[in-house]
C-alpha atoms as a PDB file:
ATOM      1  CA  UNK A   1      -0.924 134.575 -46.541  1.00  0.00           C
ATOM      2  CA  UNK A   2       1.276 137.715 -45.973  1.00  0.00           C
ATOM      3  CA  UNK A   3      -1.489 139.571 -46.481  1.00  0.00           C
ATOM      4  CA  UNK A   4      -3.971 138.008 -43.370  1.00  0.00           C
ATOM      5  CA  UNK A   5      -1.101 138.653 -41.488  1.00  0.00           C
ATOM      6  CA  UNK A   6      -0.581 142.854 -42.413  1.00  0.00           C
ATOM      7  CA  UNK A   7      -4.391 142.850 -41.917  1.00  0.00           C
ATOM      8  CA  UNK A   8      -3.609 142.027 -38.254  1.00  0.00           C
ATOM      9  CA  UNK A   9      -0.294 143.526 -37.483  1.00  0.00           C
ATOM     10  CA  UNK A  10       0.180 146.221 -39.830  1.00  0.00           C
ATOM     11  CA  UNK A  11      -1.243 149.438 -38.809  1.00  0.00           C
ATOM     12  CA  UNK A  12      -0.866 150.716 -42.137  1.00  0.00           C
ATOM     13  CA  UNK A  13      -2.416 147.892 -44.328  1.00  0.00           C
ATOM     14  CA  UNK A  14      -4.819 146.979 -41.521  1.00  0.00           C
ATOM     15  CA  UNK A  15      -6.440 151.037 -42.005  1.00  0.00           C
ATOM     16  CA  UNK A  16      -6.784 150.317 -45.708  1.00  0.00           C
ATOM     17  CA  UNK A  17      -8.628 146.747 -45.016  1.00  0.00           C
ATOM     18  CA  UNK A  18     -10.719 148.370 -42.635  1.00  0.00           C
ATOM     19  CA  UNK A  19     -11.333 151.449 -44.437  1.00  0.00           C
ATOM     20  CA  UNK A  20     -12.328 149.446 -47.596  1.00  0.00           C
ATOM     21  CA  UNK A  21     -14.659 147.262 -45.381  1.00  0.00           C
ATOM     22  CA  UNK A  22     -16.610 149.907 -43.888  1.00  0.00           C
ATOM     23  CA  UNK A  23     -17.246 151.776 -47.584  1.00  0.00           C
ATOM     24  CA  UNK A  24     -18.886 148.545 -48.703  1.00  0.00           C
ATOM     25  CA  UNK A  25     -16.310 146.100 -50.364  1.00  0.00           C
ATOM     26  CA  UNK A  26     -16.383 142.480 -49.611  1.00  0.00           C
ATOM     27  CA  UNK A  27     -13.541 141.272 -47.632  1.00  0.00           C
ATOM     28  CA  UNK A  28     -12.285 139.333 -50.702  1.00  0.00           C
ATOM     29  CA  UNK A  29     -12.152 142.043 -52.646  1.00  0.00           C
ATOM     30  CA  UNK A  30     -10.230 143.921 -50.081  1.00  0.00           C
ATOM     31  CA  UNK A  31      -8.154 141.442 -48.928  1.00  0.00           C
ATOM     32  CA  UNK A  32      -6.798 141.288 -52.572  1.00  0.00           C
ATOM     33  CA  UNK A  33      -6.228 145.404 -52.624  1.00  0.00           C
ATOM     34  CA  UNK A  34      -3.954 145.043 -49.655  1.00  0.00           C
ATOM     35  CA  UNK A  35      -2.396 142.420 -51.364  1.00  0.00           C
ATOM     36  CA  UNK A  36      -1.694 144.380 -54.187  1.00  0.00           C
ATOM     37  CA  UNK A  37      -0.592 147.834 -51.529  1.00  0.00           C
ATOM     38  CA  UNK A  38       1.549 145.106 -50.121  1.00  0.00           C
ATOM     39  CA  UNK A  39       3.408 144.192 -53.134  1.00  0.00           C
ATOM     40  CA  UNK A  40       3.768 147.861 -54.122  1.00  0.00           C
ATOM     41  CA  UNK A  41       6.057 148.958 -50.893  1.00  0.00           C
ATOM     42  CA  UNK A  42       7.597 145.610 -51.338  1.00  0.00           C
ATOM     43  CA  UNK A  43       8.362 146.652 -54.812  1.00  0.00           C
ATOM     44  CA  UNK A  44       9.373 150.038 -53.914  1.00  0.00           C
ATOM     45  CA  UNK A  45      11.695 149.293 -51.285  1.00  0.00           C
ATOM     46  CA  UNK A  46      13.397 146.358 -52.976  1.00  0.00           C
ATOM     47  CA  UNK A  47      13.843 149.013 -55.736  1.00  0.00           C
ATOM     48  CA  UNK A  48      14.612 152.363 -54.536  1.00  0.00           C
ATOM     49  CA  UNK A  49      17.503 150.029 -51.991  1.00  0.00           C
ATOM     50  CA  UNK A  50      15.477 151.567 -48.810  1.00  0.00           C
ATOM     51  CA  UNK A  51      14.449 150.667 -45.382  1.00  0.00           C
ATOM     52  CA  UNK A  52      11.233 150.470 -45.105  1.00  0.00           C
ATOM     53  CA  UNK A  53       9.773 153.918 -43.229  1.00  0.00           C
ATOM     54  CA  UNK A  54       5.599 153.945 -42.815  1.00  0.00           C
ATOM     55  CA  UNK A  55       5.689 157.902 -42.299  1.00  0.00           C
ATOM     56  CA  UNK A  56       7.710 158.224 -45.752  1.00  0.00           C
ATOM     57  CA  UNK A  57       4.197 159.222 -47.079  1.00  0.00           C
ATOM     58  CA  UNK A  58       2.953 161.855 -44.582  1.00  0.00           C
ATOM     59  CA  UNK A  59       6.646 163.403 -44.024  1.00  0.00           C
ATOM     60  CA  UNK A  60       6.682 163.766 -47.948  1.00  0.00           C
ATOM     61  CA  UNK A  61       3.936 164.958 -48.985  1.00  0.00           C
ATOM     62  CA  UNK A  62       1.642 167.334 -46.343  1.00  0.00           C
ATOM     63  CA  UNK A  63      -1.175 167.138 -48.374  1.00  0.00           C
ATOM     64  CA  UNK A  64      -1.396 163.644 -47.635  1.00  0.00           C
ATOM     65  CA  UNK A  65      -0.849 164.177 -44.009  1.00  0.00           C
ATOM     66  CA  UNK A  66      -4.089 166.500 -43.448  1.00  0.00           C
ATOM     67  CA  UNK A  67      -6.358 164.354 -45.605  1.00  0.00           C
END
């Protein structure tokens, strides 16, 4: 359920749904990968003792940031 709500509201997670759609997967299929991206920051956060930042990847790492 968290998950049909990120697909909404998240810009992040909803990129990745919509970015999966449009290359071909069904929307089960990519419902479950944002799932799974989902439980990974959720993961990471709860470990590394964090708040949450959605630029930590593009302020990071520049590669990622011109792709």
């Amino acid at each position: 359920m968290a998950t049909l709500s990120a697909v909404q509201h998240s810009p992040m997670i909803k990129a990745f749904y919509t970015r999966l759609c449009a290359v071909g997967k069904p929307h089960k299929v990519a419902l479950c990968a944002a799932a799974r991206k989902l439980w990974w920051i959720a993961w990471a956060v709860a470990s590394k003792d964090q708040d949450f930042d959605p630029t930590y990847a593009t302020s990071s790492c520049p590669e990622v940031a011109a792709a």
